[in-house]
PDB file of N, CA and C in Angstrom:
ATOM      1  N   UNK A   1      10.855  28.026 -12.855  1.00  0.00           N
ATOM      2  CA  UNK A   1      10.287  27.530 -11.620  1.00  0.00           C
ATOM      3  C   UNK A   1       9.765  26.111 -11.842  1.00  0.00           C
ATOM      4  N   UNK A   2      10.120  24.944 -10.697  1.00  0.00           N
ATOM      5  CA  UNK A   2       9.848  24.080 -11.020  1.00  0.00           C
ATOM      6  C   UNK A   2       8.163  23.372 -10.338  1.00  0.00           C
ATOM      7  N   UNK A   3       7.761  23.170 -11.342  1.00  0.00           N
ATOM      8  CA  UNK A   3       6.502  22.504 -10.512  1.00  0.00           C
ATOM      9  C   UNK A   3       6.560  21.152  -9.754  1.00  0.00           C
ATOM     10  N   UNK A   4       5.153  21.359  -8.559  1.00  0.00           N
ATOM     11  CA  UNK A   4       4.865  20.372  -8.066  1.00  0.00           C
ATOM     12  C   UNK A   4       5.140  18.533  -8.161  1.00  0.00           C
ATOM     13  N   UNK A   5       5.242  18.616  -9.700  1.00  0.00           N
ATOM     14  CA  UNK A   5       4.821  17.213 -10.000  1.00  0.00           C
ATOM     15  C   UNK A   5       6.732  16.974 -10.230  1.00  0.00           C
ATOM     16  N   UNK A   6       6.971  18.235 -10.821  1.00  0.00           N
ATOM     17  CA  UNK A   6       8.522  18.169 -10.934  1.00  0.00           C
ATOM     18  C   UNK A   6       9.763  17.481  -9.551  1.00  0.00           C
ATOM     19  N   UNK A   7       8.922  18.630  -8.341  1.00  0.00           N
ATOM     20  CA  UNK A   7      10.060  18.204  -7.142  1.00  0.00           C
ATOM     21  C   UNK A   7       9.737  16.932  -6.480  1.00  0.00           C
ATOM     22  N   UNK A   8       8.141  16.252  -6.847  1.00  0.00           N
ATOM     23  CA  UNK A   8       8.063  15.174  -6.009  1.00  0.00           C
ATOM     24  C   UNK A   8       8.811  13.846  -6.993  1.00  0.00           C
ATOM     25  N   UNK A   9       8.705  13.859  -8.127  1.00  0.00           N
ATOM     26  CA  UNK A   9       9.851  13.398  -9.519  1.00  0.00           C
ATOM     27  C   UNK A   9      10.986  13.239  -8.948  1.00  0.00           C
ATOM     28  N   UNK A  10      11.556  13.859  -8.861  1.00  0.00           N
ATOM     29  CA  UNK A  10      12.817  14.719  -8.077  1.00  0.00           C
ATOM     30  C   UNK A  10      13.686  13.489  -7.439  1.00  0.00           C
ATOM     31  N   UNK A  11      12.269  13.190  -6.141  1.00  0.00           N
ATOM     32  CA  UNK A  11      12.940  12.245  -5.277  1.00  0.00           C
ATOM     33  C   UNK A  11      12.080  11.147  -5.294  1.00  0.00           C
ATOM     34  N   UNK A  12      11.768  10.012  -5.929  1.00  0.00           N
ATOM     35  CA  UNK A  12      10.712   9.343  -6.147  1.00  0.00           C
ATOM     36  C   UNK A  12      10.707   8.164  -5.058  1.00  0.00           C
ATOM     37  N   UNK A  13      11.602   8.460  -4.168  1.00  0.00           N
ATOM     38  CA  UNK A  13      11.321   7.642  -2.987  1.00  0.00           C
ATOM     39  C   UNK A  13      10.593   7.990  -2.034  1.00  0.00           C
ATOM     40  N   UNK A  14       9.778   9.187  -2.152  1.00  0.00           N
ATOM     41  CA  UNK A  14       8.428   9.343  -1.062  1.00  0.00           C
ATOM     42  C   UNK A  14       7.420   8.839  -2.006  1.00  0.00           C
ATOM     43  N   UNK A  15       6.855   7.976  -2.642  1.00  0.00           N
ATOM     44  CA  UNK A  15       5.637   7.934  -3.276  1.00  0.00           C
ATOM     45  C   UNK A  15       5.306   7.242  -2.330  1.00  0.00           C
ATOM     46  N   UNK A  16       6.249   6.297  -1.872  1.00  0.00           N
ATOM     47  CA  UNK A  16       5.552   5.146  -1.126  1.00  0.00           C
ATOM     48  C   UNK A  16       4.472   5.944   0.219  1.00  0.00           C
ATOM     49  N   UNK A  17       5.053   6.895   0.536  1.00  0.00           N
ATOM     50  CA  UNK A  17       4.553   8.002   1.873  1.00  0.00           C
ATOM     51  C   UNK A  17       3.509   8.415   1.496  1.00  0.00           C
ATOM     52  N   UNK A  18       3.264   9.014   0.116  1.00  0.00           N
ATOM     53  CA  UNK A  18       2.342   9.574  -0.325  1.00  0.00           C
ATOM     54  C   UNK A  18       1.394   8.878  -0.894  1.00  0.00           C
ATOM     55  N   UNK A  19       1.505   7.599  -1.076  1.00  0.00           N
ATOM     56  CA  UNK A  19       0.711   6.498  -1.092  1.00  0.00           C
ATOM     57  C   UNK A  19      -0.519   6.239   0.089  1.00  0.00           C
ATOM     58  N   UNK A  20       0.466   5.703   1.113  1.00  0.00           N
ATOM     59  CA  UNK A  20       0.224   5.418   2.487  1.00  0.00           C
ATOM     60  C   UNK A  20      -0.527   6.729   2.842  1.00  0.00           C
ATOM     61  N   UNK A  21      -0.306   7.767   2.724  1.00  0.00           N
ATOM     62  CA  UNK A  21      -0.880   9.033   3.696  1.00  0.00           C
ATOM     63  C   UNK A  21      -2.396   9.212   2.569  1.00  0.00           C
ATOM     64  N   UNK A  22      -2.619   8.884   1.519  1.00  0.00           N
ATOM     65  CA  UNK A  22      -3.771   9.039   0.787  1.00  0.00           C
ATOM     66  C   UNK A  22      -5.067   7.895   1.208  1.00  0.00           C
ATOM     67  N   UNK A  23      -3.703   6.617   1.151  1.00  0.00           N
ATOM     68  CA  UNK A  23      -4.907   5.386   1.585  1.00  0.00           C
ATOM     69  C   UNK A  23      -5.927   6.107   3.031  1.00  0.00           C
ATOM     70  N   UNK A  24      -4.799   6.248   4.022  1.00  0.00           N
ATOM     71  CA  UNK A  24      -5.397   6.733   5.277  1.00  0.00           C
ATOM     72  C   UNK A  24      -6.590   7.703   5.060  1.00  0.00           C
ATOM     73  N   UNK A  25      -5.952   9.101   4.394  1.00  0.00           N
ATOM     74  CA  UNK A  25      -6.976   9.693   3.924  1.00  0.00           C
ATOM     75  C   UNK A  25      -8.284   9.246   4.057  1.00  0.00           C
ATOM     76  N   UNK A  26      -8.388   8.295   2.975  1.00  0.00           N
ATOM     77  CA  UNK A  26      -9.728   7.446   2.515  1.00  0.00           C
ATOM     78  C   UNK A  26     -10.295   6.689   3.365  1.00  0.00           C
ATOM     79  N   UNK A  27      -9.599   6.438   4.619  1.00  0.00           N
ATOM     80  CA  UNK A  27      -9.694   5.186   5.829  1.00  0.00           C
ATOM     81  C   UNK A  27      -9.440   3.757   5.510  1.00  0.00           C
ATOM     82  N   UNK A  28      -8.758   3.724   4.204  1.00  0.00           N
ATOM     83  CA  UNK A  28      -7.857   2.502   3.721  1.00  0.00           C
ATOM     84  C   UNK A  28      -7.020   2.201   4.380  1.00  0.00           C
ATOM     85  N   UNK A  29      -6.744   0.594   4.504  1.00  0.00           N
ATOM     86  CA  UNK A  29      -5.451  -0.009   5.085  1.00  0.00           C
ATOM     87  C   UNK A  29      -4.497   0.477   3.601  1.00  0.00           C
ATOM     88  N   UNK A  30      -3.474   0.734   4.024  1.00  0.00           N
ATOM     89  CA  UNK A  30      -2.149  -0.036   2.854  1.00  0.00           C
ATOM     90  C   UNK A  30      -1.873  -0.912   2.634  1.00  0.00           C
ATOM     91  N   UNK A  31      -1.631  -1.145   2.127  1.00  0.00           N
ATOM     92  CA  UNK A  31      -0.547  -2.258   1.396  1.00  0.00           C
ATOM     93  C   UNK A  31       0.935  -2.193   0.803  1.00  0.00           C
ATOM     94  N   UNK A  32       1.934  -2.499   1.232  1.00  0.00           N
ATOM     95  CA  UNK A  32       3.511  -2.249   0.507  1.00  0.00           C
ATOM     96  C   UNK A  32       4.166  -3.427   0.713  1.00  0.00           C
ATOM     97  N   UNK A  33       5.114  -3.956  -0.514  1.00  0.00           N
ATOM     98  CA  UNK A  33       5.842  -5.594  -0.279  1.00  0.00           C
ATOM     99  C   UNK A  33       6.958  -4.999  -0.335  1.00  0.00           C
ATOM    100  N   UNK A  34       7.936  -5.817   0.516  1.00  0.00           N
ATOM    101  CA  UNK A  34       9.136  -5.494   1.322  1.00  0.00           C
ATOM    102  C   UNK A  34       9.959  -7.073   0.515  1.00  0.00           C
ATOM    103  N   UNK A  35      11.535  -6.603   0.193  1.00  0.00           N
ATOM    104  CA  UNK A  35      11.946  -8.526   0.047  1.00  0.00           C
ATOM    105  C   UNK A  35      11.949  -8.962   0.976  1.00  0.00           C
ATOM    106  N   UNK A  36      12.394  -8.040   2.300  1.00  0.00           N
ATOM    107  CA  UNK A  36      12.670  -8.968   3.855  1.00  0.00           C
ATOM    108  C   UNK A  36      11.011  -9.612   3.855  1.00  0.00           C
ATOM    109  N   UNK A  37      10.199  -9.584   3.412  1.00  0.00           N
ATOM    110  CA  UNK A  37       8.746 -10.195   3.576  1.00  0.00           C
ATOM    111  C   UNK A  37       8.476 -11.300   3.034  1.00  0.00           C
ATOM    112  N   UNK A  38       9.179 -12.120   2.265  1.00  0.00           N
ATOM    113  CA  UNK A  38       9.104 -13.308   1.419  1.00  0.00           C
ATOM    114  C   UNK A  38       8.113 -13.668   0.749  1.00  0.00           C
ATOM    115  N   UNK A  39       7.996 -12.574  -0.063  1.00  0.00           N
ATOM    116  CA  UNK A  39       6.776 -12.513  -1.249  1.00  0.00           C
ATOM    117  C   UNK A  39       5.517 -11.918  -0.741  1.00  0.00           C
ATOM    118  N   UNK A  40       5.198 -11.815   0.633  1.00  0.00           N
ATOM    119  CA  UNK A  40       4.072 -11.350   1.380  1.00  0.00           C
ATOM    120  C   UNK A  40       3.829  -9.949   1.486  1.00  0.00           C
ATOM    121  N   UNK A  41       3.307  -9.448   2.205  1.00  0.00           N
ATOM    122  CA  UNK A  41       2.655  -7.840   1.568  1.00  0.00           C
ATOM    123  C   UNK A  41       2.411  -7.584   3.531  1.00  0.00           C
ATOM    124  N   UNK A  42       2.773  -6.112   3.173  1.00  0.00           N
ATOM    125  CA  UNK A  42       2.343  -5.394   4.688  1.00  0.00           C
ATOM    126  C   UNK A  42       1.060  -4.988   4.389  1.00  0.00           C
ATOM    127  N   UNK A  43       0.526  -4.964   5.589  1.00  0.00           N
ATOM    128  CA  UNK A  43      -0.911  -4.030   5.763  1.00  0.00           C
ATOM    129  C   UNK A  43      -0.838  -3.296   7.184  1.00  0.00           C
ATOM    130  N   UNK A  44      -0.854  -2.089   6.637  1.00  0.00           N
ATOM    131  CA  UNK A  44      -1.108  -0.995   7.905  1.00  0.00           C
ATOM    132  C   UNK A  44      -2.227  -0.699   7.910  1.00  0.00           C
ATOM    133  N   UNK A  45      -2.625  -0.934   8.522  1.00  0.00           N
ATOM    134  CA  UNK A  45      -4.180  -0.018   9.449  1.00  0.00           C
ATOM    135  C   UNK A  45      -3.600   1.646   9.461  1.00  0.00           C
ATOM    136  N   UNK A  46      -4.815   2.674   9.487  1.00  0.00           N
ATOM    137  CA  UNK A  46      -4.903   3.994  10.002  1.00  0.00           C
ATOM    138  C   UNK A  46      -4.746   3.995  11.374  1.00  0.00           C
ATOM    139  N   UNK A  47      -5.069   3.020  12.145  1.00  0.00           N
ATOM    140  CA  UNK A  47      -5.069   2.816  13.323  1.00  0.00           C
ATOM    141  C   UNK A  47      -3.469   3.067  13.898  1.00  0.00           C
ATOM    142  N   UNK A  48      -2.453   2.122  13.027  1.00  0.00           N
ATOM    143  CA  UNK A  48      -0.983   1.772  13.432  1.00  0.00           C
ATOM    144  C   UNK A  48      -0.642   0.473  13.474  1.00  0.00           C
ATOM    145  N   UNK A  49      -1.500  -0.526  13.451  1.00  0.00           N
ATOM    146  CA  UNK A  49      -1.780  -1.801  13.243  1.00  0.00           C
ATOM    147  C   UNK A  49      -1.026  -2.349  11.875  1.00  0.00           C
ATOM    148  N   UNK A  50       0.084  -3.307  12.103  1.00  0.00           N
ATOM    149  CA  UNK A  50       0.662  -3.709  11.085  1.00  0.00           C
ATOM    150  C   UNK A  50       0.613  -4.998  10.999  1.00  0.00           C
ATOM    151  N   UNK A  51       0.471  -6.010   9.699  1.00  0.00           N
ATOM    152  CA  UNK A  51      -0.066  -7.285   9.449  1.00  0.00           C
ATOM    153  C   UNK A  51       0.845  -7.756   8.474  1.00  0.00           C
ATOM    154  N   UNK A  52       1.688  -9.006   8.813  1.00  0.00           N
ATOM    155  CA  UNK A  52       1.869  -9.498   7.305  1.00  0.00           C
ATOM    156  C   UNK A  52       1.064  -9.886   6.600  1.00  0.00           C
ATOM    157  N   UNK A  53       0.335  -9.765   5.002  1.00  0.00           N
ATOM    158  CA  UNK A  53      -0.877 -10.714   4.576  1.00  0.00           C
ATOM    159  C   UNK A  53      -0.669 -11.257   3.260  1.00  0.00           C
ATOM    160  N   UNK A  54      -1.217 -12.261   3.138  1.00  0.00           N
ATOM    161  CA  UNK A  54      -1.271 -12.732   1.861  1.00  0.00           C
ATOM    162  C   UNK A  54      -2.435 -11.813   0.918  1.00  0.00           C
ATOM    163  N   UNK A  55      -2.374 -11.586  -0.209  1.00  0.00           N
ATOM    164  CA  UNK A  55      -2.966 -11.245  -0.681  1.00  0.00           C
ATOM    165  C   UNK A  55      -3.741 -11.613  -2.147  1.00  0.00           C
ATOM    166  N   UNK A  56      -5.370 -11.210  -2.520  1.00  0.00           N
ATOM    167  CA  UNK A  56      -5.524 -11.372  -3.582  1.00  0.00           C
ATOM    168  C   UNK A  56      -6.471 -10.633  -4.043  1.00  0.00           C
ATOM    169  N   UNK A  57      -6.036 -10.083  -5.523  1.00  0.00           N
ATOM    170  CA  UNK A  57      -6.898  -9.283  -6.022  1.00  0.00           C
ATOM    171  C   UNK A  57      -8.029  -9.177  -6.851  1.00  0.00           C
ATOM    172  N   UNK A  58      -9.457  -8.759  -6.731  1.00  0.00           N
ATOM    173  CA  UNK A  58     -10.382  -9.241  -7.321  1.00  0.00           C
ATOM    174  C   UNK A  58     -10.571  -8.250  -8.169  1.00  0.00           C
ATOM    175  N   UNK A  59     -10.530  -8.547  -9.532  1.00  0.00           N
ATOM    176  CA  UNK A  59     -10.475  -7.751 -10.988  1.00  0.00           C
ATOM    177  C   UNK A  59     -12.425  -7.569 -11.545  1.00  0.00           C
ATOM    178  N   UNK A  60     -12.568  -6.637 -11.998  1.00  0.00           N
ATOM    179  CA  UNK A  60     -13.700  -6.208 -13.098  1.00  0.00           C
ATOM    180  C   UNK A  60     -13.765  -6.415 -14.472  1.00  0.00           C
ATOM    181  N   UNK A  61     -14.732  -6.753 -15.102  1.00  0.00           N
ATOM    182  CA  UNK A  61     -14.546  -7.346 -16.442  1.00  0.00           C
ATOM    183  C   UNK A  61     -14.137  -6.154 -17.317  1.00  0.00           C
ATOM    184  N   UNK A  62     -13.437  -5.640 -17.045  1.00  0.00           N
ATOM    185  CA  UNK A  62     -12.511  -4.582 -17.531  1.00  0.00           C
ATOM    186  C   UNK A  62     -11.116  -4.312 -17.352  1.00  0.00           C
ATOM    187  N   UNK A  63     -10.867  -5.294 -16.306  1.00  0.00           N
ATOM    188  CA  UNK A  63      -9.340  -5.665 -15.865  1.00  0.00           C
ATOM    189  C   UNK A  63      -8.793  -4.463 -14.612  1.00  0.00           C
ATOM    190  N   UNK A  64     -10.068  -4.107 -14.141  1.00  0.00           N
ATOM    191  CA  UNK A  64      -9.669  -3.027 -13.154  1.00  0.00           C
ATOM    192  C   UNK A  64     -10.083  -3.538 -11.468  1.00  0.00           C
ATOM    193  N   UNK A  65      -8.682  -3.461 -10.719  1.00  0.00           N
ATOM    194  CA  UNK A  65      -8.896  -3.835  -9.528  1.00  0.00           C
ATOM    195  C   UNK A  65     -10.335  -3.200  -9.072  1.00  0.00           C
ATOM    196  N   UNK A  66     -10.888  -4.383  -7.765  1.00  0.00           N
ATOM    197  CA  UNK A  66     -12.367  -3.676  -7.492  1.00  0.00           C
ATOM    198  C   UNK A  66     -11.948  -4.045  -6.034  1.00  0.00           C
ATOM    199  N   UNK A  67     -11.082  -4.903  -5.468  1.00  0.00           N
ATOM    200  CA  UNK A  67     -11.217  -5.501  -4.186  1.00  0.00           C
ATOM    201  C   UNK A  67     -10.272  -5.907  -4.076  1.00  0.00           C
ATOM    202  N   UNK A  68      -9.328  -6.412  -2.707  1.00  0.00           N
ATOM    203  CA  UNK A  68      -8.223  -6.634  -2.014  1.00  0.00           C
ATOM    204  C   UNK A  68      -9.176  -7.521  -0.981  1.00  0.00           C
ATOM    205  N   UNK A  69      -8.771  -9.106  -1.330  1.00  0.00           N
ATOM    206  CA  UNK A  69      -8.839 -10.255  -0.273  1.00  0.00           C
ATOM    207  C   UNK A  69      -7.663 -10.439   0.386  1.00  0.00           C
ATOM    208  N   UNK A  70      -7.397 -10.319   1.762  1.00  0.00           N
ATOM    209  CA  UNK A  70      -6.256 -10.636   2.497  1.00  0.00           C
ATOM    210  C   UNK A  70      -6.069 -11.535   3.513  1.00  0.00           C
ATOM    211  N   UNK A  71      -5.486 -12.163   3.704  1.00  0.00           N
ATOM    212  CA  UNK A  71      -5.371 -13.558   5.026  1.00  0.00           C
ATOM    213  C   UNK A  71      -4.048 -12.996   5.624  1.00  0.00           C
ATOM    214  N   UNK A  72      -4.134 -12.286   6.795  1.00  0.00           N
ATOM    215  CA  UNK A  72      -2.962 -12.229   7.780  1.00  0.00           C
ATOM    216  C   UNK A  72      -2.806 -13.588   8.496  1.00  0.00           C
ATOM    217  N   UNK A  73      -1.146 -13.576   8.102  1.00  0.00           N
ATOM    218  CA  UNK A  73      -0.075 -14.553   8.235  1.00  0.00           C
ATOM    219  C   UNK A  73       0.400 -14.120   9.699  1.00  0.00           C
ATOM    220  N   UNK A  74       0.820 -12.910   9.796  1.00  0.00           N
ATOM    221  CA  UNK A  74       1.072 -12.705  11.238  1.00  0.00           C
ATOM    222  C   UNK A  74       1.127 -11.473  11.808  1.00  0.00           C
ATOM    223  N   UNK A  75       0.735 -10.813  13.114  1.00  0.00           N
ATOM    224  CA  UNK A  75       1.044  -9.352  13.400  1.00  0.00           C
ATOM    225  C   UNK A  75       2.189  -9.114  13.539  1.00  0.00           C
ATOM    226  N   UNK A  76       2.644  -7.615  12.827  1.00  0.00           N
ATOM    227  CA  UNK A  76       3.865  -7.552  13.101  1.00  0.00           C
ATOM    228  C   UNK A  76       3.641  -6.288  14.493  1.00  0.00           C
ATOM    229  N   UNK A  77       5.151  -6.179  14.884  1.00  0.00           N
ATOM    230  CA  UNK A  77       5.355  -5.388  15.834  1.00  0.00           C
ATOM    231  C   UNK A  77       5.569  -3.726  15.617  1.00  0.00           C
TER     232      UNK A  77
END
């Protein structure tokens, strides 16, 4: 019998889903970079609200993300 961690392995093209559906969870925007995006980064809102943004990440003197600075470039549709 195969486990959990096995069938989502399996097909490793839902992480991105299971990403996204955790951020929400938390009441986090996402974040996912696309090439059609030209180096730029999506941000979804829980809301449905989608943003192209620039992004930058603010590190801990331990090298561990602590914060996401973003400047939307433009709403998308």
């Amino acid at each position: 019998m195969k486990s959990v961690v096995d069938r989502l392995l399996k097909n490793i093209s839902n992480m991105h889903e299971l990403g996204r559906q955790r951020a929400f969870e938390l009441g986090n925007p996402f974040y996912a970079q696309f090439k059609e995006d030209d180096g730029y980064w999506r941000k979804e809102l829980p809301t449905g609200e989608k943003y192209l943004v620039s992004i930058e990440i603010i590190f801990d003197a331990q090298g561990r993300a602590v914060e996401i600075k973003d400047t939307i470039m433009r709403k998308l549709n």
